[in-house]
N, C-alpha and C. Protein backbone atom coordinates (compact mmCIF):
# COMPACT_ATOMS: atom_id res chain seq x y z
N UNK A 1 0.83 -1.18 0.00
CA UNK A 1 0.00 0.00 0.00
C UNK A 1 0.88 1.25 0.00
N UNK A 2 2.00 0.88 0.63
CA UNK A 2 2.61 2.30 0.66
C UNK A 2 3.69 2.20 -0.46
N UNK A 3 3.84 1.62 -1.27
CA UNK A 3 4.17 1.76 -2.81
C UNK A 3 3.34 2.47 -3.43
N UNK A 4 1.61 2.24 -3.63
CA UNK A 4 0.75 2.47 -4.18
C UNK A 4 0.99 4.22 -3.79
N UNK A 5 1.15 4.59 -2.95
CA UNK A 5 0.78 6.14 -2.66
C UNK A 5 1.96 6.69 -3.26
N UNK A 6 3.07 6.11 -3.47
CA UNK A 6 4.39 6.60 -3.76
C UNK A 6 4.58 6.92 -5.26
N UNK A 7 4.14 5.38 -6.23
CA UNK A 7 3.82 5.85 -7.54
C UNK A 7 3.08 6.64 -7.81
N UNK A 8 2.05 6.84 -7.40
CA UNK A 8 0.24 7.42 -6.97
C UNK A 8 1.15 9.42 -6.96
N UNK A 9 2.19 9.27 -6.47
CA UNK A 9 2.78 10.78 -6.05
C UNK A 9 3.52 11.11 -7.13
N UNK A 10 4.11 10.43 -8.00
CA UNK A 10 5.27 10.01 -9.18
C UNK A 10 4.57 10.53 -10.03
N UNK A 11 3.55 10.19 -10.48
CA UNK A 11 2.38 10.23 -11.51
C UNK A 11 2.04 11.28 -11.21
N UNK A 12 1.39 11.95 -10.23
CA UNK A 12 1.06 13.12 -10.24
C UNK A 12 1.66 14.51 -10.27
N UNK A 13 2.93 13.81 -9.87
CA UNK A 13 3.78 15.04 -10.23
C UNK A 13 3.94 15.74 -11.80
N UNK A 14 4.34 14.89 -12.75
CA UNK A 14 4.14 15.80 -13.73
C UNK A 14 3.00 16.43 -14.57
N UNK A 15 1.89 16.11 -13.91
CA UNK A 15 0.78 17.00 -14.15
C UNK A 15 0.74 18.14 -13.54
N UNK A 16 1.51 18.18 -12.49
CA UNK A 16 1.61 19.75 -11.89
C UNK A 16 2.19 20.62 -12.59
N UNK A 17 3.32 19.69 -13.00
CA UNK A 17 3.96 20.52 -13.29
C UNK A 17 4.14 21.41 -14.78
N UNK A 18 3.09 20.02 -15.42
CA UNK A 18 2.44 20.81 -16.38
C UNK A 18 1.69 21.51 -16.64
N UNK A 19 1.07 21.55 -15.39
CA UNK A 19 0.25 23.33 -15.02
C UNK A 19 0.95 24.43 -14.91
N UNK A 20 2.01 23.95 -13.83
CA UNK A 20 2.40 24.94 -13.67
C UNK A 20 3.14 26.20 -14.82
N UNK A 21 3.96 25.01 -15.80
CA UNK A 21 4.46 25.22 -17.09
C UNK A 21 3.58 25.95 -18.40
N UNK A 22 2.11 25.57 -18.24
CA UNK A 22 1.05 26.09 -18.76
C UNK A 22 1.11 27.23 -18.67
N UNK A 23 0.76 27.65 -17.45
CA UNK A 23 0.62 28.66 -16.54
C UNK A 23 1.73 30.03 -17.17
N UNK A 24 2.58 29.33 -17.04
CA UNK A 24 3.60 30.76 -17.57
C UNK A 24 3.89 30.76 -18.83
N UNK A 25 3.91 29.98 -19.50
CA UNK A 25 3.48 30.09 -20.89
C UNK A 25 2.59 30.90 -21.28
N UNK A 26 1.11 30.67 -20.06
CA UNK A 26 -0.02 31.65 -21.14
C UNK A 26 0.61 33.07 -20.49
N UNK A 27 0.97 33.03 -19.14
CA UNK A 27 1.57 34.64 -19.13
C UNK A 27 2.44 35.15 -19.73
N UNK A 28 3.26 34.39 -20.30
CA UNK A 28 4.16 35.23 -21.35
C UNK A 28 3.83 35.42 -22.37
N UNK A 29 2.62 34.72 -22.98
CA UNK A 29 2.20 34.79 -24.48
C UNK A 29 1.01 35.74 -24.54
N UNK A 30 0.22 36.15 -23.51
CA UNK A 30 -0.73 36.60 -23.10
C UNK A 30 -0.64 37.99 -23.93
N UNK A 31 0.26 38.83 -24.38
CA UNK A 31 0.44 40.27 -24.78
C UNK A 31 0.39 39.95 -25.99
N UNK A 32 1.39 38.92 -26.28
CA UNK A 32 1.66 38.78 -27.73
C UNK A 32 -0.20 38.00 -28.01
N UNK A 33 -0.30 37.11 -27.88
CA UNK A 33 -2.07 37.17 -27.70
C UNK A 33 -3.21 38.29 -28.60
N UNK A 34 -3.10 39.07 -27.28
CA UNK A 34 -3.81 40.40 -26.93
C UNK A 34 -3.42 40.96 -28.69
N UNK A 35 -2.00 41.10 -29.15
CA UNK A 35 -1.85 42.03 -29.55
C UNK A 35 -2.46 40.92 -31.21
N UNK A 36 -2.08 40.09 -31.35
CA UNK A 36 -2.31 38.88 -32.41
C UNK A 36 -3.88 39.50 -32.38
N UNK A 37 -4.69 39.06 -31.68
CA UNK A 37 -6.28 39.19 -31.91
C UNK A 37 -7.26 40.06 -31.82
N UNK A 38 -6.51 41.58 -31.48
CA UNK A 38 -6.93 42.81 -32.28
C UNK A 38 -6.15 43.14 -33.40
N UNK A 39 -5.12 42.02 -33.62
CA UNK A 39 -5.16 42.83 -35.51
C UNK A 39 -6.11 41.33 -36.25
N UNK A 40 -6.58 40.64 -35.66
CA UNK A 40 -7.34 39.17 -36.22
C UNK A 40 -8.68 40.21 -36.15
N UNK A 41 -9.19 40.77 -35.06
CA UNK A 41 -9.90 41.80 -35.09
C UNK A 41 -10.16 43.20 -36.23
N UNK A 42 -9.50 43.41 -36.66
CA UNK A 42 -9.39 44.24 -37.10
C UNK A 42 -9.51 44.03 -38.66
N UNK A 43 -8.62 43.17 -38.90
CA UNK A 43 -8.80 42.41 -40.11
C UNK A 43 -10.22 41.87 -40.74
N UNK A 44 -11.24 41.48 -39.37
CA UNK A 44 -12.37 41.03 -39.99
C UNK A 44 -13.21 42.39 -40.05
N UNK A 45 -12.89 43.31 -39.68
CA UNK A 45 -13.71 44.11 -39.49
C UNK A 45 -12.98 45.25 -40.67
N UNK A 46 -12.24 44.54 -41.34
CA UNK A 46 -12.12 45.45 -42.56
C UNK A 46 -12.60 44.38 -44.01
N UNK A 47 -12.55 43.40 -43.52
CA UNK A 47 -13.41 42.56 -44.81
C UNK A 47 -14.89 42.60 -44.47
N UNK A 48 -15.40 43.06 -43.45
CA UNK A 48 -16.88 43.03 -43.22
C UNK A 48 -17.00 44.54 -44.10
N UNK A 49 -16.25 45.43 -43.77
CA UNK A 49 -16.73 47.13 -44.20
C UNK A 49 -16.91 46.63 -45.91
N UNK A 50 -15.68 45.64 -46.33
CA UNK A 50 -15.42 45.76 -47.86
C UNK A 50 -16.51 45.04 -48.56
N UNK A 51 -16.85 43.94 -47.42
CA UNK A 51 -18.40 43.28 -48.41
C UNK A 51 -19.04 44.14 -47.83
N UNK A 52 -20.11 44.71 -47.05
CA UNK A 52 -20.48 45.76 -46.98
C UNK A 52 -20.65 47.14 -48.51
N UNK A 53 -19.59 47.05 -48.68
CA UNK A 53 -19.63 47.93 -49.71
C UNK A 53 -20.07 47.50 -51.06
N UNK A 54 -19.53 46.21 -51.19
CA UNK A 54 -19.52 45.44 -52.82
C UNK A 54 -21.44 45.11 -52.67
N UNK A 55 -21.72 44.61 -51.05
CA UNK A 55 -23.36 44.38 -50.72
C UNK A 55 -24.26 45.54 -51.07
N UNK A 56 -23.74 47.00 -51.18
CA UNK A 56 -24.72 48.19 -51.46
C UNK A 56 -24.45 48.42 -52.87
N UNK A 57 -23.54 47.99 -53.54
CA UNK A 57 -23.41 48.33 -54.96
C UNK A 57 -24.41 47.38 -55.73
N UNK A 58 -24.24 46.04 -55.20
CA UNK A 58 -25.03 45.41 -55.94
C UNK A 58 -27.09 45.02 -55.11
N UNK A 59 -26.87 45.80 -54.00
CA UNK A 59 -28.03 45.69 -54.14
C UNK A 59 -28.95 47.11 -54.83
N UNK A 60 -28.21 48.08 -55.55
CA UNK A 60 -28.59 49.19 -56.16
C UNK A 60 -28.24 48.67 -57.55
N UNK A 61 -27.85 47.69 -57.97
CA UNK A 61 -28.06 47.17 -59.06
C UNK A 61 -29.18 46.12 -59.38
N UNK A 62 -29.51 45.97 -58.22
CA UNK A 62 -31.13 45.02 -57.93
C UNK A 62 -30.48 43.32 -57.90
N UNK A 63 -29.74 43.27 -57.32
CA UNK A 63 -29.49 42.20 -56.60
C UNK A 63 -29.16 41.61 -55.23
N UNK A 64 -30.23 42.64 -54.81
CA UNK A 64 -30.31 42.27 -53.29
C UNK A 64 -30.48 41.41 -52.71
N UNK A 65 -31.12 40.30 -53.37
CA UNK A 65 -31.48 38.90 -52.70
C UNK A 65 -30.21 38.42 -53.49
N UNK A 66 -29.72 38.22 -54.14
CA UNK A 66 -28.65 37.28 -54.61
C UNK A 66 -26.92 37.90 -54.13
N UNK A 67 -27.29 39.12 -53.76
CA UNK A 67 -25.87 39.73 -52.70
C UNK A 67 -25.22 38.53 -52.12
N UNK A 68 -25.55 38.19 -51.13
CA UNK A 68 -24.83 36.75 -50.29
C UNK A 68 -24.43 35.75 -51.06
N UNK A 69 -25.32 35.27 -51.80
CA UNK A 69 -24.71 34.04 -53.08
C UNK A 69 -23.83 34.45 -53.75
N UNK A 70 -23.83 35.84 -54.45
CA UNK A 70 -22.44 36.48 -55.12
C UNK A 70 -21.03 36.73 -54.58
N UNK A 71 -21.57 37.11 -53.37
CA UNK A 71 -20.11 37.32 -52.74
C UNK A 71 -19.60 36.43 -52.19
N UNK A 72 -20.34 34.81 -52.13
CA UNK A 72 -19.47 33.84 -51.00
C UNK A 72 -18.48 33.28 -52.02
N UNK A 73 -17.31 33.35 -51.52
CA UNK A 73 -16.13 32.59 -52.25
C UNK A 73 -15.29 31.53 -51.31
N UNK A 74 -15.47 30.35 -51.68
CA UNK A 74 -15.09 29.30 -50.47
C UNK A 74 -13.79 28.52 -50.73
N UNK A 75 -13.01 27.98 -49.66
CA UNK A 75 -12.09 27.41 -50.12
C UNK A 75 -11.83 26.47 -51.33
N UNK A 76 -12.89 25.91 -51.96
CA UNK A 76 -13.12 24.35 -52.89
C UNK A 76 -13.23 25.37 -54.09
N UNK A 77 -12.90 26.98 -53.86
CA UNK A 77 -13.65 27.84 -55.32
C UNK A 77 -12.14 27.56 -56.02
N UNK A 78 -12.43 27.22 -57.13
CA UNK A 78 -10.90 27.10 -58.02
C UNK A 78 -11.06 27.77 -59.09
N UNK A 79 -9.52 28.22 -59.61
CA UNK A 79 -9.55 28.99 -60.63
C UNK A 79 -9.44 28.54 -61.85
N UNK A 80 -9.70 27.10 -61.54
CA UNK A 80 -10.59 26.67 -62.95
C UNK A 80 -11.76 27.00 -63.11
N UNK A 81 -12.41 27.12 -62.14
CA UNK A 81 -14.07 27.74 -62.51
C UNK A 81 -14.47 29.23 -62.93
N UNK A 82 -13.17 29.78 -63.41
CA UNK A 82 -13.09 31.17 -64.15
C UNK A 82 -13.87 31.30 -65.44
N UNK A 83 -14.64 31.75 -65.87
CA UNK A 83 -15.11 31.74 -67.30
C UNK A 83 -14.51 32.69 -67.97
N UNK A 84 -14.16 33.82 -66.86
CA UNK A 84 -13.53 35.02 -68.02
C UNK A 84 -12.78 35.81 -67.36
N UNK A 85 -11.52 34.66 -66.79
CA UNK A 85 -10.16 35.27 -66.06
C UNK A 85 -9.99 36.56 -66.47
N UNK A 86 -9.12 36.88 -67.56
CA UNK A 86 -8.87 38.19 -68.22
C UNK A 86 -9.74 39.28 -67.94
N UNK A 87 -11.17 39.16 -68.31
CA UNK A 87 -11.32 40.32 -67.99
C UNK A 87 -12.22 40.84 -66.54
N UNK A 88 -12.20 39.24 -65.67
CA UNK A 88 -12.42 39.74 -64.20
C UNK A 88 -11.30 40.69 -64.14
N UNK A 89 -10.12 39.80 -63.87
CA UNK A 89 -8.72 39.89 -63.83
C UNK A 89 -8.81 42.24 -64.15
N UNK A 90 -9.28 42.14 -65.53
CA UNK A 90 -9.38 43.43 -65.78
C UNK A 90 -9.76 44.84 -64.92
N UNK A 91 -11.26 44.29 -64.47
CA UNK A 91 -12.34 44.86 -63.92
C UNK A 91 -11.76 44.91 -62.53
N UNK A 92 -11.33 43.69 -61.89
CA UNK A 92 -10.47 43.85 -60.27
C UNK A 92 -9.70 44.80 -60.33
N UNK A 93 -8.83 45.12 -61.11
CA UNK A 93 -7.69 46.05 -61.28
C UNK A 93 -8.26 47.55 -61.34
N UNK A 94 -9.46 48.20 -62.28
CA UNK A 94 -9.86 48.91 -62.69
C UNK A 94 -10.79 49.43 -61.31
N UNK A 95 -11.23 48.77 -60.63
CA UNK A 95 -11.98 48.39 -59.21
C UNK A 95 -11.18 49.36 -58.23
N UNK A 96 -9.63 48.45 -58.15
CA UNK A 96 -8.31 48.95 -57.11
C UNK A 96 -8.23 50.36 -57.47
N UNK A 97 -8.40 50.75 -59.07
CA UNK A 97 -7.10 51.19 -59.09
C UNK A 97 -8.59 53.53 -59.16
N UNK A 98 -9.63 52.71 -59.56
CA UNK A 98 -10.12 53.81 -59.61
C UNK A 98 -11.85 53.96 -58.62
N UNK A 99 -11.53 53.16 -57.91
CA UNK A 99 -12.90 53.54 -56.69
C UNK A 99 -12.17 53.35 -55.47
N UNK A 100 -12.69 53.21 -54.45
CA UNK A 100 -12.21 52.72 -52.79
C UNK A 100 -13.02 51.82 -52.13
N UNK A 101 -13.78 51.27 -53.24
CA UNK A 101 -14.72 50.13 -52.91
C UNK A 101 -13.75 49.16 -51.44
N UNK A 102 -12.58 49.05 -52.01
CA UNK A 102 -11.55 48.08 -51.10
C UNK A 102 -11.36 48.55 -50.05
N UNK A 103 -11.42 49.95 -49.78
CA UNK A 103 -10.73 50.84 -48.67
C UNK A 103 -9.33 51.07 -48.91
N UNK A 104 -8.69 51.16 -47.73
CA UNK A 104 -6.86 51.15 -47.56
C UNK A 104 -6.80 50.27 -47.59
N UNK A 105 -7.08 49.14 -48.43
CA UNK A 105 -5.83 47.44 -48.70
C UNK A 105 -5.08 47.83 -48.83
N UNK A 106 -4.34 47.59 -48.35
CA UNK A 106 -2.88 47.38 -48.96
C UNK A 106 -2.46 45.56 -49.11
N UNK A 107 -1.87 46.25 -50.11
CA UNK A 107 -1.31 44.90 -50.88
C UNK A 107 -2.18 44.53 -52.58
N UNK A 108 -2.90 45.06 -52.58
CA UNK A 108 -3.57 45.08 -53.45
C UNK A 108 -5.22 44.34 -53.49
N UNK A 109 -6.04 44.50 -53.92
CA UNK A 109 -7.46 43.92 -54.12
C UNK A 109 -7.48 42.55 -53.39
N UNK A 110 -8.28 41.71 -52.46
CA UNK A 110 -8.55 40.25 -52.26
C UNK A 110 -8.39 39.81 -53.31
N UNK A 111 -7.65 38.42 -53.80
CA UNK A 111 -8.44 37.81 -54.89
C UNK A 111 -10.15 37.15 -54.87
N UNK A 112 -10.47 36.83 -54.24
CA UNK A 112 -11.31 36.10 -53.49
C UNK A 112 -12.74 37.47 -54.29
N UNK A 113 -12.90 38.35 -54.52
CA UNK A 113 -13.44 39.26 -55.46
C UNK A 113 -12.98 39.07 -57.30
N UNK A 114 -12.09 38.59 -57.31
CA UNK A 114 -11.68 37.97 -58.91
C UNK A 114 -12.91 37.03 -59.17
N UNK A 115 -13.71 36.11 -58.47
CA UNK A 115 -14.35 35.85 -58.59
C UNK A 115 -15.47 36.09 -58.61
N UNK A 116 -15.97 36.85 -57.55
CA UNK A 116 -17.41 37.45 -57.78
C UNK A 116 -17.54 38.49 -58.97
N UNK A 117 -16.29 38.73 -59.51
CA UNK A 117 -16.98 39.78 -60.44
C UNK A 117 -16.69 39.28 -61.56
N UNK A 118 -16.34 37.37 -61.86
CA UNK A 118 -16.63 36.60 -63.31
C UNK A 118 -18.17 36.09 -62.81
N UNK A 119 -18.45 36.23 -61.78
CA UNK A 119 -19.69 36.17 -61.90
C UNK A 119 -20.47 36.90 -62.22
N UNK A 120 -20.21 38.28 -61.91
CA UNK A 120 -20.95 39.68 -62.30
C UNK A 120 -20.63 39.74 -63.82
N UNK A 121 -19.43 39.22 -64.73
CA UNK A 121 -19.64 38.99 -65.82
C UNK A 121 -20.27 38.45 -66.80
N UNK A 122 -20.36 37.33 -65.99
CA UNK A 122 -21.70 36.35 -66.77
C UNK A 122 -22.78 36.54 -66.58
N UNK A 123 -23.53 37.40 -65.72
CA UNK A 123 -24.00 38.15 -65.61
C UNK A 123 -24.43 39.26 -66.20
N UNK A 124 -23.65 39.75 -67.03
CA UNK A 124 -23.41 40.50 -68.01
C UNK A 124 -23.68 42.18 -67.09
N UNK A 125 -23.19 42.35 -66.28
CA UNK A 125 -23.29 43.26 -65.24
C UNK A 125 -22.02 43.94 -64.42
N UNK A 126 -21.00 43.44 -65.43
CA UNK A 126 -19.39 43.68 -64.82
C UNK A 126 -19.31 45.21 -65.00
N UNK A 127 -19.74 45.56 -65.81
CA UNK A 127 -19.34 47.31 -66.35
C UNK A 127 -20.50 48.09 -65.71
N UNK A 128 -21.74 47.68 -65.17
CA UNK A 128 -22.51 48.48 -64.63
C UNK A 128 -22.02 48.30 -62.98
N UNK A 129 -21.60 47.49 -62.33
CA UNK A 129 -21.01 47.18 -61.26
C UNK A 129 -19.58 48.60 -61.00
N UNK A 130 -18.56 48.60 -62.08
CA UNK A 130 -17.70 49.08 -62.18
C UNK A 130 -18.21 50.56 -62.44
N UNK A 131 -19.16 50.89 -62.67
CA UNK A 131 -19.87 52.23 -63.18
C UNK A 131 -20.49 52.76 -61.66
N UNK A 132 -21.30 52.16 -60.97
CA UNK A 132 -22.19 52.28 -59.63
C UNK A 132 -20.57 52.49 -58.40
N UNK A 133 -19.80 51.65 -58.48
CA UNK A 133 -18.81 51.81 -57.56
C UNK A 133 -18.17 52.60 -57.85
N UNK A 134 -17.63 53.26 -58.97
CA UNK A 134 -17.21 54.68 -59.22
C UNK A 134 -17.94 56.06 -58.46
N UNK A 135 -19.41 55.50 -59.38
CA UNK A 135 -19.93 56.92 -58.20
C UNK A 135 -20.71 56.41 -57.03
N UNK A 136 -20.18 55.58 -56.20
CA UNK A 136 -20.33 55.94 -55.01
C UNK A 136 -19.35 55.70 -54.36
N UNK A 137 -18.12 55.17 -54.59
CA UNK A 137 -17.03 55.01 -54.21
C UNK A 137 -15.90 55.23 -54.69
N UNK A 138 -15.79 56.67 -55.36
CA UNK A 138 -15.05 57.35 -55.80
C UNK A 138 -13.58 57.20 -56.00
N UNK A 139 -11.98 57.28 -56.34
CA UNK A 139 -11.34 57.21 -55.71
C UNK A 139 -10.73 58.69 -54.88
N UNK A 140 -11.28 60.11 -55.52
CA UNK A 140 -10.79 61.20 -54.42
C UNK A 140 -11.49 61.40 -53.41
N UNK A 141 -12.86 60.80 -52.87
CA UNK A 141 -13.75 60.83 -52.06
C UNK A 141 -13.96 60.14 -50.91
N UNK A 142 -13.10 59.11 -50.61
CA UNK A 142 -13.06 58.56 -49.21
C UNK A 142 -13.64 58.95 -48.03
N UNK A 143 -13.43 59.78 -47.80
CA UNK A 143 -14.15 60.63 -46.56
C UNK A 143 -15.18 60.70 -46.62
N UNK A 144 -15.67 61.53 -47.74
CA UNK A 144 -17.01 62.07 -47.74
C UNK A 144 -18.17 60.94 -48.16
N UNK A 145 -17.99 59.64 -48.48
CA UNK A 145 -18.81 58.43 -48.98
C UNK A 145 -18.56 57.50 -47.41
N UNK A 146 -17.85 57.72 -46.66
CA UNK A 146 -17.50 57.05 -45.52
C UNK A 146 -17.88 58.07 -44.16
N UNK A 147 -18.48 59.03 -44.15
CA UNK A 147 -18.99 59.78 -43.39
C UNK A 147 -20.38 59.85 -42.41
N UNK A 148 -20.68 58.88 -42.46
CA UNK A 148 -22.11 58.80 -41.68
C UNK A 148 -21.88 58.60 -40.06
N UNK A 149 -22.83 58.96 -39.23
CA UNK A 149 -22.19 58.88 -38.00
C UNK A 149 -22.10 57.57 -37.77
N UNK A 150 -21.80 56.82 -37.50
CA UNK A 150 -21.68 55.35 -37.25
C UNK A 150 -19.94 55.03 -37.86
N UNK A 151 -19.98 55.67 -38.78
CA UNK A 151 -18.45 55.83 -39.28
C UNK A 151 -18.67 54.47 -40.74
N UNK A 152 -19.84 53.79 -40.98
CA UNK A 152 -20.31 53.15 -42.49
C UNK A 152 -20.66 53.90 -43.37
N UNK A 153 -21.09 53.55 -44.73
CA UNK A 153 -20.86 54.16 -45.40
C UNK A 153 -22.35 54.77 -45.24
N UNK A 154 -22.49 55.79 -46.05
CA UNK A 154 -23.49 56.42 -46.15
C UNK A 154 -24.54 55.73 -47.42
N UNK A 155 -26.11 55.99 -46.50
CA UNK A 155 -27.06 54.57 -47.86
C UNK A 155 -27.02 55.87 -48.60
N UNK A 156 -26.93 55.28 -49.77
CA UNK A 156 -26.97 56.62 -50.90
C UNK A 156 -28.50 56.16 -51.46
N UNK A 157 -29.01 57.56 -52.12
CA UNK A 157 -30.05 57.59 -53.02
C UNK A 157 -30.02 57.04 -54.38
N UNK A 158 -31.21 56.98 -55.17
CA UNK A 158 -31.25 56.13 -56.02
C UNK A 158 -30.02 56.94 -57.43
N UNK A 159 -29.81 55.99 -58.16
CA UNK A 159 -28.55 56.23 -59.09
C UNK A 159 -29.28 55.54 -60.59
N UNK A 160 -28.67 56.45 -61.42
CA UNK A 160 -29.48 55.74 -62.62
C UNK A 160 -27.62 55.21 -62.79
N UNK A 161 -28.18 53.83 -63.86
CA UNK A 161 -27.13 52.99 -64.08
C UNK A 161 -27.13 53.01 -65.71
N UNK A 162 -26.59 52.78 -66.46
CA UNK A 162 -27.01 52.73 -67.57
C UNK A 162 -26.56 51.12 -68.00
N UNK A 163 -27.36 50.12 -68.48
CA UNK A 163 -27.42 49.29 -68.48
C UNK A 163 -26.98 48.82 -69.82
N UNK A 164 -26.07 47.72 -70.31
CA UNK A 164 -26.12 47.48 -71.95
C UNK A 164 -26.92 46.99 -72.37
N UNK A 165 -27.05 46.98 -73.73
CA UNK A 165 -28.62 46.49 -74.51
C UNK A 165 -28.84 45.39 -74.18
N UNK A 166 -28.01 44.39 -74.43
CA UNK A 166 -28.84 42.74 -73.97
C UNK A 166 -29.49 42.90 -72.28
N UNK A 167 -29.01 43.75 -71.45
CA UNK A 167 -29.12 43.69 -69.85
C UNK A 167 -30.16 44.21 -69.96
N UNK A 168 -30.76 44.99 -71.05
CA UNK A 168 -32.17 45.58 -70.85
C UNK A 168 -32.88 45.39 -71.46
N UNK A 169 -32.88 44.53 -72.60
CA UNK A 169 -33.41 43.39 -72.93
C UNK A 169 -34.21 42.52 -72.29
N UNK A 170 -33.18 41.73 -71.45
CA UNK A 170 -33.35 41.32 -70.41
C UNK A 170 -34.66 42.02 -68.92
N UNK A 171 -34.25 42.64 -68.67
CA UNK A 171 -35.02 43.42 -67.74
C UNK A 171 -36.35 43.57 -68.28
N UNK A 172 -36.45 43.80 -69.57
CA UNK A 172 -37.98 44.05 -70.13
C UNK A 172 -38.47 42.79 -70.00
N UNK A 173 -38.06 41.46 -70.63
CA UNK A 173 -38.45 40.32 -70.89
C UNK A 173 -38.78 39.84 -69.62
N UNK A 174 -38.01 40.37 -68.40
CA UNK A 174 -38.33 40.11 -66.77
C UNK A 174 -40.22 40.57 -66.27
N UNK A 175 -39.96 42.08 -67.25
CA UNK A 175 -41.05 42.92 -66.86
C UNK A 175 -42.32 42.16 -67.36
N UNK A 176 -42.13 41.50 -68.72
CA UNK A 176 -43.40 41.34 -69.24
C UNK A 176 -43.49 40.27 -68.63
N UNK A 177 -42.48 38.95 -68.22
CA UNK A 177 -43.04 37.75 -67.18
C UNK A 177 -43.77 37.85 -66.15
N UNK A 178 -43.50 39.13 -65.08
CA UNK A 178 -44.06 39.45 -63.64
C UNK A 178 -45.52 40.18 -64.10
N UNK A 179 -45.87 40.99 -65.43
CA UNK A 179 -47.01 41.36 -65.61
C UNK A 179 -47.70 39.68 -66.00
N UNK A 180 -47.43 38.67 -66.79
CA UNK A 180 -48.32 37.96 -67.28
C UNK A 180 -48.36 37.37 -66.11
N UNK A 181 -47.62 37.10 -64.97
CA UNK A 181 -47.91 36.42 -64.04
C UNK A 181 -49.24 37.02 -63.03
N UNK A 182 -49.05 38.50 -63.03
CA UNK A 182 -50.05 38.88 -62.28
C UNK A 182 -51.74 38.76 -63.18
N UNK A 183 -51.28 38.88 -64.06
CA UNK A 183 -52.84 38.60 -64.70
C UNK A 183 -53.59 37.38 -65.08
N UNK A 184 -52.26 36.54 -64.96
CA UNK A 184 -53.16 34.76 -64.57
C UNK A 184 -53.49 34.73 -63.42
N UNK A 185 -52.53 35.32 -62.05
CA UNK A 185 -53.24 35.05 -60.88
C UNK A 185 -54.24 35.84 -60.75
N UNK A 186 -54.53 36.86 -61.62
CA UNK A 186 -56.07 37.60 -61.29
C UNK A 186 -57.13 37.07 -61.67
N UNK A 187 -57.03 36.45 -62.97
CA UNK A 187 -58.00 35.46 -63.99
C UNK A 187 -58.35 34.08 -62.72
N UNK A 188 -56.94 33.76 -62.25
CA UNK A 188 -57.36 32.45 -60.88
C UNK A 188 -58.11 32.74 -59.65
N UNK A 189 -57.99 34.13 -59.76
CA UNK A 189 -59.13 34.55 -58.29
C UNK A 189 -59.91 34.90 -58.57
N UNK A 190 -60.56 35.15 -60.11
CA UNK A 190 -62.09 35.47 -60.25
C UNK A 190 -62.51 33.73 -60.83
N UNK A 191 -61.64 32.69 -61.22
CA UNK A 191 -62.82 31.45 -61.53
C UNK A 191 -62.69 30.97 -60.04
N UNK A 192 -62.00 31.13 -59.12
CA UNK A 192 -62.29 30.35 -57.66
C UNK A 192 -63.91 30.90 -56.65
N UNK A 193 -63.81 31.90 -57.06
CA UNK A 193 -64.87 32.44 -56.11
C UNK A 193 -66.46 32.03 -57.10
């Protein structure tokens, strides 16, 4: 029995002492920590402002419900699934180099937006995207588009876009579907009653 308490003490010793070892570990790492997860902080809270921004451009392009589906870009996204590298590739650059849609990146544009805007291409909506973020996200205007008290951007008023011919094409052919739809469901509520 008094073996048993002896190993029983053996054993427990280096669990102490791997507390104890714990222990000052997290106090020495504790700053470096602190200082690691307000810039981890900070960081998300500058990719939240930047979708934020790309989220008001395109919901003033009338894709407010499809905002979230456009902008998610996930690890499994590959750049084989590019349809029109080049001239995302284009439009990203043109994005950086003449709005502040991005803010202060530095380093240049996310790629992770190379993609949402071959989607906004196929879409056929890349140049009205690039048109709407100009004027509201200027590149000499920073301040004054980022000025609301809250320190977000300011909701801007309505913006005419000018749309290319197939896109409004499109939009009409939208218009006349949602009218024929309302006038079958009117024709269905006068044979029900």
């Amino acid at each position: 029995m008094h073996m048993t308490l002896y190993w029983g003490a053996l054993n427990s010793l280096p669990i102490v002492m791997m507390r104890i070892l714990l222990i000052i570990v997290f106090l020495i790492m504790t700053k470096d920590y602190r200082r690691l997860s307000f810039d981890i902080i900070a960081h998300r809270q500058i990719r939240r402002k930047m979708k934020d921004h790309w989220k008001q451009v395109l919901d003033i392009l009338g894709f407010k419900a499809e905002a979230e589906e456009l902008l998610t870009v996930t690890s499994s996204t590959s750049y084989e699934s590019l349809r029109n590298p080049a001239e995302a590739r284009t439009l990203l650059d043109a994005l950086a180099e003449q709005t502040t849609i991005f803010g202060r990146h530095c380093g240049g544009p996310p790629e992770r937006y190379l993609f949402v805007l071959d989607r906004l291409l196929l879409l056929d909506v890349g140049d009205d995207f690039l048109a709407a973020a100009r004027h509201f996200y200027p590149a000499e205007e920073e301040e004054a588009v980022t000025s609301s008290s809250d320190g977000g951007p300011t909701i801007p008023g309505p913006v005419l876009v000018k749309l290319s011919s197939k896109a409004e094409e499109e939009a009409k052919e939208d218009e006349l579907d949602v009218e024929e739809t309302e006038e079958d469901g009117e024709a269905e509520e006068g044979t029900v009653e």
